[in-house]
C-alpha atoms as a PDB file:
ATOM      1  CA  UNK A   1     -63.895 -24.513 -59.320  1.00  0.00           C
ATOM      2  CA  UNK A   2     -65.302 -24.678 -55.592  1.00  0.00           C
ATOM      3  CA  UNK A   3     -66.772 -21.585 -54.405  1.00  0.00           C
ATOM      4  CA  UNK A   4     -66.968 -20.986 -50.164  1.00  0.00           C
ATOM      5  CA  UNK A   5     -69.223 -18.415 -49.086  1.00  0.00           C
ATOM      6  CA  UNK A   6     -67.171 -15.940 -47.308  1.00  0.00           C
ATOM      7  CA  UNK A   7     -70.434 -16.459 -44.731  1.00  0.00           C
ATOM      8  CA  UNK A   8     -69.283 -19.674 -42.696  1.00  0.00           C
ATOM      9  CA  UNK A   9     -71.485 -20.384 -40.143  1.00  0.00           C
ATOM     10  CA  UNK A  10     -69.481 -21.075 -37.323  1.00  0.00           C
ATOM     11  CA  UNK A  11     -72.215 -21.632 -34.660  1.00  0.00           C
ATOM     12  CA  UNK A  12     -75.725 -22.905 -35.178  1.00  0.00           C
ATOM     13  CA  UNK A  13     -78.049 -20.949 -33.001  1.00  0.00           C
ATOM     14  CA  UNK A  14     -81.949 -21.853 -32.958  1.00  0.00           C
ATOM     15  CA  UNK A  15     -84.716 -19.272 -32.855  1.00  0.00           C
ATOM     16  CA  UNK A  16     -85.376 -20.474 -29.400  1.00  0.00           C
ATOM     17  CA  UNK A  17     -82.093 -19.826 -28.232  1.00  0.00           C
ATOM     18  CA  UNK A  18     -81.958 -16.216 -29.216  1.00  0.00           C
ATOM     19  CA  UNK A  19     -84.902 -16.070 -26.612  1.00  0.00           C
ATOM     20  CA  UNK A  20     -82.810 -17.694 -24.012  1.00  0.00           C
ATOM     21  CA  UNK A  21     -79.709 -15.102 -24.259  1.00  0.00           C
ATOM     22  CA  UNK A  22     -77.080 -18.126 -23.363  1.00  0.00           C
ATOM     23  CA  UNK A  23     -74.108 -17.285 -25.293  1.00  0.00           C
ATOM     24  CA  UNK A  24     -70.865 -19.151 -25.885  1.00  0.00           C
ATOM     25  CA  UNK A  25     -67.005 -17.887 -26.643  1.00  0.00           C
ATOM     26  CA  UNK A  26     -65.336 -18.114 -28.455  1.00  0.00           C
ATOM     27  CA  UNK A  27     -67.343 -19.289 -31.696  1.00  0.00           C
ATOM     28  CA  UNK A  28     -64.874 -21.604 -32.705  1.00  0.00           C
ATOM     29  CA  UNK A  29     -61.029 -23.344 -31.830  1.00  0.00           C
ATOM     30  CA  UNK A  30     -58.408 -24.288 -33.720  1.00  0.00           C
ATOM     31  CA  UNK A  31     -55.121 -25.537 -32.021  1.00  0.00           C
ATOM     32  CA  UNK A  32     -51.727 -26.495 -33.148  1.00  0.00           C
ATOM     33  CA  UNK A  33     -50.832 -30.242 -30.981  1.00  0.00           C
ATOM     34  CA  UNK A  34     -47.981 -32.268 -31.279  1.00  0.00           C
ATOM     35  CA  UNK A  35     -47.768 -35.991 -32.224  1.00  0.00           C
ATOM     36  CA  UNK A  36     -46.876 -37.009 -28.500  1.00  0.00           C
ATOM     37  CA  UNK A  37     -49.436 -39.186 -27.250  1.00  0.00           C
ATOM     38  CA  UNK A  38     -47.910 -38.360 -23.651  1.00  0.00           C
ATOM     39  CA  UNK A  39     -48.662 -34.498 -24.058  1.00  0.00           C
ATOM     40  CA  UNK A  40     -52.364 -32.962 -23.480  1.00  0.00           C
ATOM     41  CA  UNK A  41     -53.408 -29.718 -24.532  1.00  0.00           C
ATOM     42  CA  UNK A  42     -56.146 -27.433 -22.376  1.00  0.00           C
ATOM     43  CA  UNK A  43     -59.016 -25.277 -24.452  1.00  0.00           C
ATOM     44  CA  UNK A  44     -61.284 -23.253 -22.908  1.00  0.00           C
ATOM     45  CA  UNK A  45     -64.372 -22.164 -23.317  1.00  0.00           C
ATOM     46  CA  UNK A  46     -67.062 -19.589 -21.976  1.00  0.00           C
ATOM     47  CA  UNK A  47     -70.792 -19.978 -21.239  1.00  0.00           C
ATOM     48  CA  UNK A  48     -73.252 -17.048 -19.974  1.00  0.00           C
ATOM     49  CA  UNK A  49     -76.556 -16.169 -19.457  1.00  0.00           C
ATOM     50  CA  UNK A  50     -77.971 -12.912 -19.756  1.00  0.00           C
ATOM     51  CA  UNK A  51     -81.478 -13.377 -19.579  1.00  0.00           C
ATOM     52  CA  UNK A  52     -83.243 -13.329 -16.350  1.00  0.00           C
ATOM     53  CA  UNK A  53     -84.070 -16.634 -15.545  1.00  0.00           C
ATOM     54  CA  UNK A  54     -81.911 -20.068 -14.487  1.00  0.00           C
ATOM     55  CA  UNK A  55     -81.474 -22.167 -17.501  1.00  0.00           C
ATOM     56  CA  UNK A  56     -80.265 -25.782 -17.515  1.00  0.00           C
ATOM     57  CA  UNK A  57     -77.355 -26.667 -19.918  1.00  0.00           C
ATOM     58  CA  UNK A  58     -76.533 -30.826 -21.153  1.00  0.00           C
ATOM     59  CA  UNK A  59     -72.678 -30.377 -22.654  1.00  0.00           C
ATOM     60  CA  UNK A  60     -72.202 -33.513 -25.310  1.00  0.00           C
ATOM     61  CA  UNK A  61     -69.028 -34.121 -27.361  1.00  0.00           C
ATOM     62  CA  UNK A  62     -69.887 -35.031 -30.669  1.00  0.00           C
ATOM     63  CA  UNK A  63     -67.182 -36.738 -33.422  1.00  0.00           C
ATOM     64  CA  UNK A  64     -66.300 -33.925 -37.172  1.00  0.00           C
ATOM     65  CA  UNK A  65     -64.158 -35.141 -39.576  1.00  0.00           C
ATOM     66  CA  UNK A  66     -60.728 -36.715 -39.011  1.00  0.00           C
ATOM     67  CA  UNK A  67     -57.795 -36.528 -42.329  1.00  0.00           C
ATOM     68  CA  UNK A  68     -54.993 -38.247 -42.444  1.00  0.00           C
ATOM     69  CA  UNK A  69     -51.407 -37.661 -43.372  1.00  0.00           C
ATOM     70  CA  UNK A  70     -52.009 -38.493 -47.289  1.00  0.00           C
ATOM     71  CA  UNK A  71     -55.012 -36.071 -47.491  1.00  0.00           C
ATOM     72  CA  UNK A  72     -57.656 -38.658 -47.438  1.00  0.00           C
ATOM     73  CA  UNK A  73     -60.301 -38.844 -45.203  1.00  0.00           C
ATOM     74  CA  UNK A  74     -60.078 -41.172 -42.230  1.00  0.00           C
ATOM     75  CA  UNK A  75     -61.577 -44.751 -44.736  1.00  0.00           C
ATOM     76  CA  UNK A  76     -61.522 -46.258 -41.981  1.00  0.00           C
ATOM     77  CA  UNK A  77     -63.847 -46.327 -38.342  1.00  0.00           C
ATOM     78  CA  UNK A  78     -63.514 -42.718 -37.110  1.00  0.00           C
ATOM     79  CA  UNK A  79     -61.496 -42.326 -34.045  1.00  0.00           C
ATOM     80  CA  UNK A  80     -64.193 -41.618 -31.277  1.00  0.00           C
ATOM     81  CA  UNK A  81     -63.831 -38.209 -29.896  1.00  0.00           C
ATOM     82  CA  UNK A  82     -63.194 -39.455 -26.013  1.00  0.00           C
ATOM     83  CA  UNK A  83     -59.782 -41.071 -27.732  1.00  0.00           C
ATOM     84  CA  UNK A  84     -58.601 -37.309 -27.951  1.00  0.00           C
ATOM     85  CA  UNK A  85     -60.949 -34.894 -26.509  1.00  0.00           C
ATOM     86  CA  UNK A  86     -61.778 -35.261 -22.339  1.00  0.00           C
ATOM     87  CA  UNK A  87     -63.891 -33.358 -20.437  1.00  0.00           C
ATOM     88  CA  UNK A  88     -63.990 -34.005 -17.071  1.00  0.00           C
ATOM     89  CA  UNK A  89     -66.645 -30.804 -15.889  1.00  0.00           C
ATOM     90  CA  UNK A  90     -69.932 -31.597 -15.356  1.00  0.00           C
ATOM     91  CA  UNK A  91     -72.270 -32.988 -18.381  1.00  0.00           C
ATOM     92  CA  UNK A  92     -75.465 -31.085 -16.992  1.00  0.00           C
ATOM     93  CA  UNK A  93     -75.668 -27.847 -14.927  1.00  0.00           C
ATOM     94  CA  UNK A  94     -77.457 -25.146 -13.779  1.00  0.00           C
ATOM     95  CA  UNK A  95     -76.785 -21.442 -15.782  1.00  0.00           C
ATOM     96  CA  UNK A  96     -78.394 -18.908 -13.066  1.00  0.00           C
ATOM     97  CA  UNK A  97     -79.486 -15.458 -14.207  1.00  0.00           C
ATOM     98  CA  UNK A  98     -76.451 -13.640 -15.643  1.00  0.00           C
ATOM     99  CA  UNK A  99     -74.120 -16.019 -14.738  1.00  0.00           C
ATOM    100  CA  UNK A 100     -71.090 -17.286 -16.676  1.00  0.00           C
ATOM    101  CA  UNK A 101     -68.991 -20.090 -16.341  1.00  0.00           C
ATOM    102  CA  UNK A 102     -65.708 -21.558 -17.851  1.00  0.00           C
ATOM    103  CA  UNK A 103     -65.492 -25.089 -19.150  1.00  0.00           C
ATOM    104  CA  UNK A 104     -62.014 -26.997 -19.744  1.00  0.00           C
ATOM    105  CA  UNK A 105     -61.283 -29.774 -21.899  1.00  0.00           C
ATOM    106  CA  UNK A 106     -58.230 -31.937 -22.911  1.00  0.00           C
ATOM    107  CA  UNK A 107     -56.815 -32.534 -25.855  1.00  0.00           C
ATOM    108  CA  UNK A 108     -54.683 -35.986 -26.085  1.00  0.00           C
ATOM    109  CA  UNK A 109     -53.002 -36.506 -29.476  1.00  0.00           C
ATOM    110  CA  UNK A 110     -54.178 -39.642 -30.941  1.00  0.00           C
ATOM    111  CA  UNK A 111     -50.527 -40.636 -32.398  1.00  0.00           C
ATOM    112  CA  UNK A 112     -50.675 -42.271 -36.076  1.00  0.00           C
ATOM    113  CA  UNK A 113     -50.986 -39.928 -39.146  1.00  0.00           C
ATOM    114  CA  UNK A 114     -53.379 -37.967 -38.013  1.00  0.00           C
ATOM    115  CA  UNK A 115     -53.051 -34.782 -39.828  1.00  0.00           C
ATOM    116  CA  UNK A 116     -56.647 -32.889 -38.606  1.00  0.00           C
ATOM    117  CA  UNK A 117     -59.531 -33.311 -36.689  1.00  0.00           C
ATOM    118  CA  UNK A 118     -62.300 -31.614 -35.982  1.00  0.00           C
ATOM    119  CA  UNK A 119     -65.093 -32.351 -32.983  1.00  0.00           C
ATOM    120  CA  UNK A 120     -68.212 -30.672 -32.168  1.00  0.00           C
ATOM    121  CA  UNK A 121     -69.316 -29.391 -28.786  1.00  0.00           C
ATOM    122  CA  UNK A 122     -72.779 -28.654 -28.203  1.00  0.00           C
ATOM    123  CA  UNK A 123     -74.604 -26.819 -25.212  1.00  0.00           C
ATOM    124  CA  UNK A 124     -78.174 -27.879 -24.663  1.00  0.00           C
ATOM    125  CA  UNK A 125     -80.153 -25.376 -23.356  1.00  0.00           C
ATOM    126  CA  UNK A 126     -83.136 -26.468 -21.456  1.00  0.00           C
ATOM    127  CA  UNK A 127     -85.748 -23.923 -20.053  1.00  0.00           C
ATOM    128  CA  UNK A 128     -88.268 -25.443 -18.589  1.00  0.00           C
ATOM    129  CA  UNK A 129     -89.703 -25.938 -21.416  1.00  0.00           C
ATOM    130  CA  UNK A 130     -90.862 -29.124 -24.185  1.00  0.00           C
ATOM    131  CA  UNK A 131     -88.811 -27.574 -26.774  1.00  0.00           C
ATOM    132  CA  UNK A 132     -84.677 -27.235 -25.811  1.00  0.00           C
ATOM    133  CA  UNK A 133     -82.464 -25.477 -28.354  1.00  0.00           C
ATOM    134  CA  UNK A 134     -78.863 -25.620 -28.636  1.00  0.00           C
ATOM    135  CA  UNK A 135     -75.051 -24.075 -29.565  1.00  0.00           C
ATOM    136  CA  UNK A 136     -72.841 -25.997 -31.211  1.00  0.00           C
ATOM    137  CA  UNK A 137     -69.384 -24.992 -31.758  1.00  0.00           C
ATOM    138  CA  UNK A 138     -66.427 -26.521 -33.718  1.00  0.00           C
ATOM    139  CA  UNK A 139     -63.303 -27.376 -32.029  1.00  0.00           C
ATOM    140  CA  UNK A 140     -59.986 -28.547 -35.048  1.00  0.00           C
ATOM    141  CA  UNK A 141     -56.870 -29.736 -33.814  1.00  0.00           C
ATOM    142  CA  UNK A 142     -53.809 -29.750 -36.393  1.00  0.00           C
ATOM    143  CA  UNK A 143     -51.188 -32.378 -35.848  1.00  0.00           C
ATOM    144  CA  UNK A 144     -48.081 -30.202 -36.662  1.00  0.00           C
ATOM    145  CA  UNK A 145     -45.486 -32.909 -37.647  1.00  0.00           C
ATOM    146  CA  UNK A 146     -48.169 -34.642 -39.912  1.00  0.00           C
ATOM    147  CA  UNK A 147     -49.360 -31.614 -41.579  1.00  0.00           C
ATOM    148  CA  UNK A 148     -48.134 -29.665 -44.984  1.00  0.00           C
ATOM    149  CA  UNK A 149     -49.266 -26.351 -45.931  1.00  0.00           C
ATOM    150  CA  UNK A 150     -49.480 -25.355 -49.328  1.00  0.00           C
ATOM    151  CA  UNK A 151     -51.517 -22.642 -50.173  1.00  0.00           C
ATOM    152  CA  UNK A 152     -51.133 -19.827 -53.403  1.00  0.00           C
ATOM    153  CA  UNK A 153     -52.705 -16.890 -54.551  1.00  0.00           C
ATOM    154  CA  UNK A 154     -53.512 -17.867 -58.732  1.00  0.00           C
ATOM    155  CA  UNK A 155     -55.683 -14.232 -58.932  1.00  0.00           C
ATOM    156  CA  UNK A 156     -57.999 -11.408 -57.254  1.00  0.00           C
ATOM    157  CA  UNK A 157     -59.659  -8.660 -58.858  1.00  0.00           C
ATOM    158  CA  UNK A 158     -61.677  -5.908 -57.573  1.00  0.00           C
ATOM    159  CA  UNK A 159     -65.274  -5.642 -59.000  1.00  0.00           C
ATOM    160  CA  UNK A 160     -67.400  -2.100 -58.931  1.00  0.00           C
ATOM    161  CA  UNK A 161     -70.932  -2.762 -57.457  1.00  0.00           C
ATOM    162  CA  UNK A 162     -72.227   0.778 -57.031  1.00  0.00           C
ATOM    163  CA  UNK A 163     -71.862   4.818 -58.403  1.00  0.00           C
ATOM    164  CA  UNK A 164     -71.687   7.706 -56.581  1.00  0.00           C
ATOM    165  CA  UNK A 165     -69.510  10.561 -58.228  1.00  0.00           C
ATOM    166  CA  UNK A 166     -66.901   8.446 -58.972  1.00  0.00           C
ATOM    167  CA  UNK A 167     -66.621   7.003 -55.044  1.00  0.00           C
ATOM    168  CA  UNK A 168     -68.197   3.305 -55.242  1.00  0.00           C
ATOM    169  CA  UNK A 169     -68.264   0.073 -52.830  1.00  0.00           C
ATOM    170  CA  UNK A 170     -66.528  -2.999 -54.800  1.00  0.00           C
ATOM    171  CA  UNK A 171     -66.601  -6.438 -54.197  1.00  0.00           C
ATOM    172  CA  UNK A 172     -63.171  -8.510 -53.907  1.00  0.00           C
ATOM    173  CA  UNK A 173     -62.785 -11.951 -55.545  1.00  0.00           C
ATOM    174  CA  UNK A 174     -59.633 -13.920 -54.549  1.00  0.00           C
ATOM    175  CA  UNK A 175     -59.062 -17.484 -56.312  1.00  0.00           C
ATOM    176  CA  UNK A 176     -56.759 -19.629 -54.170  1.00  0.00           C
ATOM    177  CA  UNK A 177     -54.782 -22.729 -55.375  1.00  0.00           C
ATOM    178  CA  UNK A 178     -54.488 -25.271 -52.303  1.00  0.00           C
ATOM    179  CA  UNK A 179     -53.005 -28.299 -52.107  1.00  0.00           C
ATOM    180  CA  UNK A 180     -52.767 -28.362 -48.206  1.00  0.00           C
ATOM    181  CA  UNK A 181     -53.658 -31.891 -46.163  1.00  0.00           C
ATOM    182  CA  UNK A 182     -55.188 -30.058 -43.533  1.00  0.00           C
ATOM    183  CA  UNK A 183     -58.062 -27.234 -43.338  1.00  0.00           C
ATOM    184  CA  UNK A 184     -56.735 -23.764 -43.517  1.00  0.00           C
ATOM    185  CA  UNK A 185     -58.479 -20.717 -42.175  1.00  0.00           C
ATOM    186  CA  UNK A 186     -56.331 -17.544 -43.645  1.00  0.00           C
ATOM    187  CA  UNK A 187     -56.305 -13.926 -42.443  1.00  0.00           C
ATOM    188  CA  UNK A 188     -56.760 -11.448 -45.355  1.00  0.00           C
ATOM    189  CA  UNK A 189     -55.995  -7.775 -45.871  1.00  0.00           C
ATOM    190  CA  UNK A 190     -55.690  -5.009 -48.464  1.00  0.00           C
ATOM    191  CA  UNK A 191     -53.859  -2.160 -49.250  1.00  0.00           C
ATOM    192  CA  UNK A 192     -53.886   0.227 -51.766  1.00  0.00           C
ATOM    193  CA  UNK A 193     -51.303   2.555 -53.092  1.00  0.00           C
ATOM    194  CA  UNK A 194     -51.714   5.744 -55.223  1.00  0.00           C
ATOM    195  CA  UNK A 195     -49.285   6.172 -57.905  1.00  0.00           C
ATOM    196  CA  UNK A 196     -47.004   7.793 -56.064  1.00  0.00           C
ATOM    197  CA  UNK A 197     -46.914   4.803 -53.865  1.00  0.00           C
ATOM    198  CA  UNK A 198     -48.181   6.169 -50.809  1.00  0.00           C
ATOM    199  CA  UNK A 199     -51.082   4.592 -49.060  1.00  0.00           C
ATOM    200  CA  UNK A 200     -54.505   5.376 -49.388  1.00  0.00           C
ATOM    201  CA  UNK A 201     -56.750   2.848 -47.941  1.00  0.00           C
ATOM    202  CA  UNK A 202     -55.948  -0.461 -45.453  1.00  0.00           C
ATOM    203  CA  UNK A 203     -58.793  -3.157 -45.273  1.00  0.00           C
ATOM    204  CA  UNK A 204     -58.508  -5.653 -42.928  1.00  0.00           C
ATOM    205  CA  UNK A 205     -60.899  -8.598 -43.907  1.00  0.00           C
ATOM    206  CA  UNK A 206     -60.251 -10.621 -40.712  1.00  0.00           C
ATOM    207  CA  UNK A 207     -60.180 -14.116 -41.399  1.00  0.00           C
ATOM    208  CA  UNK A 208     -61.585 -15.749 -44.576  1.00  0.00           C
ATOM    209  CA  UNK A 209     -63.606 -19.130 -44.634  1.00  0.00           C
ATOM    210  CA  UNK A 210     -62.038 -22.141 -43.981  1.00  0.00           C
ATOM    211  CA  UNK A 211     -61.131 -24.154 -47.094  1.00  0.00           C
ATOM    212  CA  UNK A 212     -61.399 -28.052 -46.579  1.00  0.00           C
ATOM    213  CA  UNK A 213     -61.391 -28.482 -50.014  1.00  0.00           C
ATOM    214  CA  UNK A 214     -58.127 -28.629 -52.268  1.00  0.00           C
ATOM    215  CA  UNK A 215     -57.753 -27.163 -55.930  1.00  0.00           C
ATOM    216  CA  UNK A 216     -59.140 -23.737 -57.065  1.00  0.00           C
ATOM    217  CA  UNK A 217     -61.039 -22.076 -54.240  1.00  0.00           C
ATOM    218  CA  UNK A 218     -63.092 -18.736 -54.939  1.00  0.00           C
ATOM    219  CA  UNK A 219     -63.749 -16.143 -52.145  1.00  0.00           C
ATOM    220  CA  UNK A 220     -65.699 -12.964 -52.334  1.00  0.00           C
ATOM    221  CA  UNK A 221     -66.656 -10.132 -49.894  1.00  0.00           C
ATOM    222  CA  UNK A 222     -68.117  -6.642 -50.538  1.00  0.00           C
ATOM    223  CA  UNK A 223     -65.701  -3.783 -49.364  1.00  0.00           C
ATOM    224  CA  UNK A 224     -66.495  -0.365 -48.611  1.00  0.00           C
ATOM    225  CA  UNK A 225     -64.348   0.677 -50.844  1.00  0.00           C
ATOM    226  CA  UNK A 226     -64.199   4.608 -51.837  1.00  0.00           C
ATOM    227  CA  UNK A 227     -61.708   5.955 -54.718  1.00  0.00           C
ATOM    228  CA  UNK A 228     -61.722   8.941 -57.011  1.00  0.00           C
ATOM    229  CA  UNK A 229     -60.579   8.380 -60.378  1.00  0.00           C
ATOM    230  CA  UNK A 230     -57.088   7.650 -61.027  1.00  0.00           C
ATOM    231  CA  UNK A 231     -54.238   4.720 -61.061  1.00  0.00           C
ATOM    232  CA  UNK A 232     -53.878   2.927 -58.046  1.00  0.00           C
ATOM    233  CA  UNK A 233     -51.496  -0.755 -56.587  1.00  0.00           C
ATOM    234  CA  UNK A 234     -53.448  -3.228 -54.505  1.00  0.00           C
ATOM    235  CA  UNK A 235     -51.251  -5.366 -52.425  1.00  0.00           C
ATOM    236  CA  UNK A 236     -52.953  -8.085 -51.296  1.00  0.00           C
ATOM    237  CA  UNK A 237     -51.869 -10.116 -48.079  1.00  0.00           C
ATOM    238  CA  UNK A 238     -52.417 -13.698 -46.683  1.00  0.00           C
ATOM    239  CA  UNK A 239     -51.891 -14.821 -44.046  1.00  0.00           C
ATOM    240  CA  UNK A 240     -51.640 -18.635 -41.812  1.00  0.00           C
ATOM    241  CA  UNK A 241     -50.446 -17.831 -38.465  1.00  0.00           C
ATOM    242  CA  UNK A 242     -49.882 -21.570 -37.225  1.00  0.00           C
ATOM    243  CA  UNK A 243     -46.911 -21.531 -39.657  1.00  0.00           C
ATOM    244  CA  UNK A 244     -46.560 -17.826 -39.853  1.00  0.00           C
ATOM    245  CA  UNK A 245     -46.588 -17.790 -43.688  1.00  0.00           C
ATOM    246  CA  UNK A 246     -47.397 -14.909 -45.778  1.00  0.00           C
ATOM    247  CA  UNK A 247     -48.789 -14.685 -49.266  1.00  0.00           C
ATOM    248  CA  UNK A 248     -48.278 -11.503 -50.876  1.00  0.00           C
ATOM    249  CA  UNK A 249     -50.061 -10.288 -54.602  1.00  0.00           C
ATOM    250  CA  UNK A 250     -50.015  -7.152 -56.039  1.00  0.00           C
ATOM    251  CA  UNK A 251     -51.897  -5.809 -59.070  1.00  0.00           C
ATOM    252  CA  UNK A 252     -52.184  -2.268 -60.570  1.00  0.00           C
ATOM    253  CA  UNK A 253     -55.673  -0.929 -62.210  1.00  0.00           C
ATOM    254  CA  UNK A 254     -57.029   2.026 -62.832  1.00  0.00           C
ATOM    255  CA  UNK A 255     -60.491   4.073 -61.695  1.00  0.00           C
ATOM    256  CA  UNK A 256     -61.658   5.072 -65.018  1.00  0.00           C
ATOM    257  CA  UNK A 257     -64.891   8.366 -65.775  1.00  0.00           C
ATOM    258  CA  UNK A 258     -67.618   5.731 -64.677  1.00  0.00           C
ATOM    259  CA  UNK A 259     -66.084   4.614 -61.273  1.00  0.00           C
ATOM    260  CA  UNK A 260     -65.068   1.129 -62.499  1.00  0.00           C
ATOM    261  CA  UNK A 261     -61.502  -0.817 -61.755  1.00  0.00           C
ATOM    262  CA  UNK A 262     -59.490  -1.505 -65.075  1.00  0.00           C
ATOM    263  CA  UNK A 263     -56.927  -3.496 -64.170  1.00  0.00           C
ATOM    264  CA  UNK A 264     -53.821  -4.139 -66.058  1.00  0.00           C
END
């Protein structure tokens, strides 16, 4: 079983960069295109500065991984990243002193079976200095008539963590079966239900890790979590908004005298 830390690193900041206060939104883009090499897509993306001194920034395209429609990674050469990602701005700048500017690149569809890509921008930040740091941030494209979702909640359970007269923060574990060909990157929440059915508590986990991997995948994340004893429903809900599918999973347990989840 593959296990994804529920901690993706998104955007690699250096120590150096921290110092610079040049930020960049958002952290990452994911896009739905079509297989119509004669259509182009616009993305966007935001640079500042909030320290108070000019910085200069170098803005260089770099190739992630490309799948095609079987699943498989690209065997062959990659597809360079100019063949479907153009950016026409300019490739070195000036950031003044609280400043922000907007960048704009293209997306062309490549045609073929192309099912998903992924690129990486990065933003080199130079100071004035010998040492430069940088943001990188992914960009994925999903080719929609190429692609196949198929994604399934196997199991979750809820696992105590901590004691506090019988109110404790639990940890969630959620095993997904996927047998998509393209990355997915699910939104997650969690209710649960008394047993009268009414609604006690709504979690909203925002949205999980991506999974590039297929099979069994394992998430966890803590949740502040606070129950008395008692019987209780958790309904758990997935959901992939480029083809607006929902997963739905519900489970009953039970708080027992030592503030632990029993379920049935």
């Amino acid at each position: 079983m593959k296990k994804v830390n529920i901690i993706f690193i998104f955007v690699l900041i250096l120590a150096t960069c921290l110092q610079a206060k040049v930020w960049v939104s958002p952290p990452y883009k994911e896009i739905l295109i079509s297989n119509d090499k004669s259509k182009k897509y616009v993305v966007y993306y935001t640079i500042g500065n909030t320290a108070e001194n000019d910085v200069t920034i170098y803005v260089e395209l770099k190739n992630g991984r490309q799948f095609l429609k079987d699943g498989a990674k690209n065997p062959g050469k990659p597809l360079p990243v100019s063949h479907w990602v153009n950016y026409d701005g300019e490739k070195v700048f000036t950031l003044k002193a609280n400043e922000r500017k907007k960048l704009v690149f293209f997306i062309i569809p490549p045609g073929g079976d192309y099912t998903d890509m992924s690129a990486f921008i990065s933003f080199i930040i130079d100071e004035g200095t010998m040492i430069k740091s940088a943001i990188t941030v992914p960009f994925y494209a999903i080719v929609k008539e190429n692609a196949e979702f198929d994604l399934a909640i196997k199991d979750f359970e809820l696992i105590k963590k901590s004691t506090d007269n019988l109110d404790y923060i639990c940890q969630i574990k959620i095993i997904f079966k996927n047998h998509s060909n393209i990355h997915i990157r699910p939104k997650a929440s969690l209710v649960i239900k008394d047993e009268n059915s009414k609604p006690v508590k709504h979690i909203n986990m925002g949205d999980l890790a991506p999974m590039f991997d297929t099979g069994d995948i394992q998430y966890s994340n803590d949740l502040d979590l606070k129950l008395g004893k008692g019987k209780y429903t958790a309904e758990l809900y997935v959901k992939y908004y480029f083809f607006q599918k929902e997963l739905k999973m519900s489970k009953q347990f039970e708080v027992n005298e030592k503030g632990e989840c029993v379920f049935y």
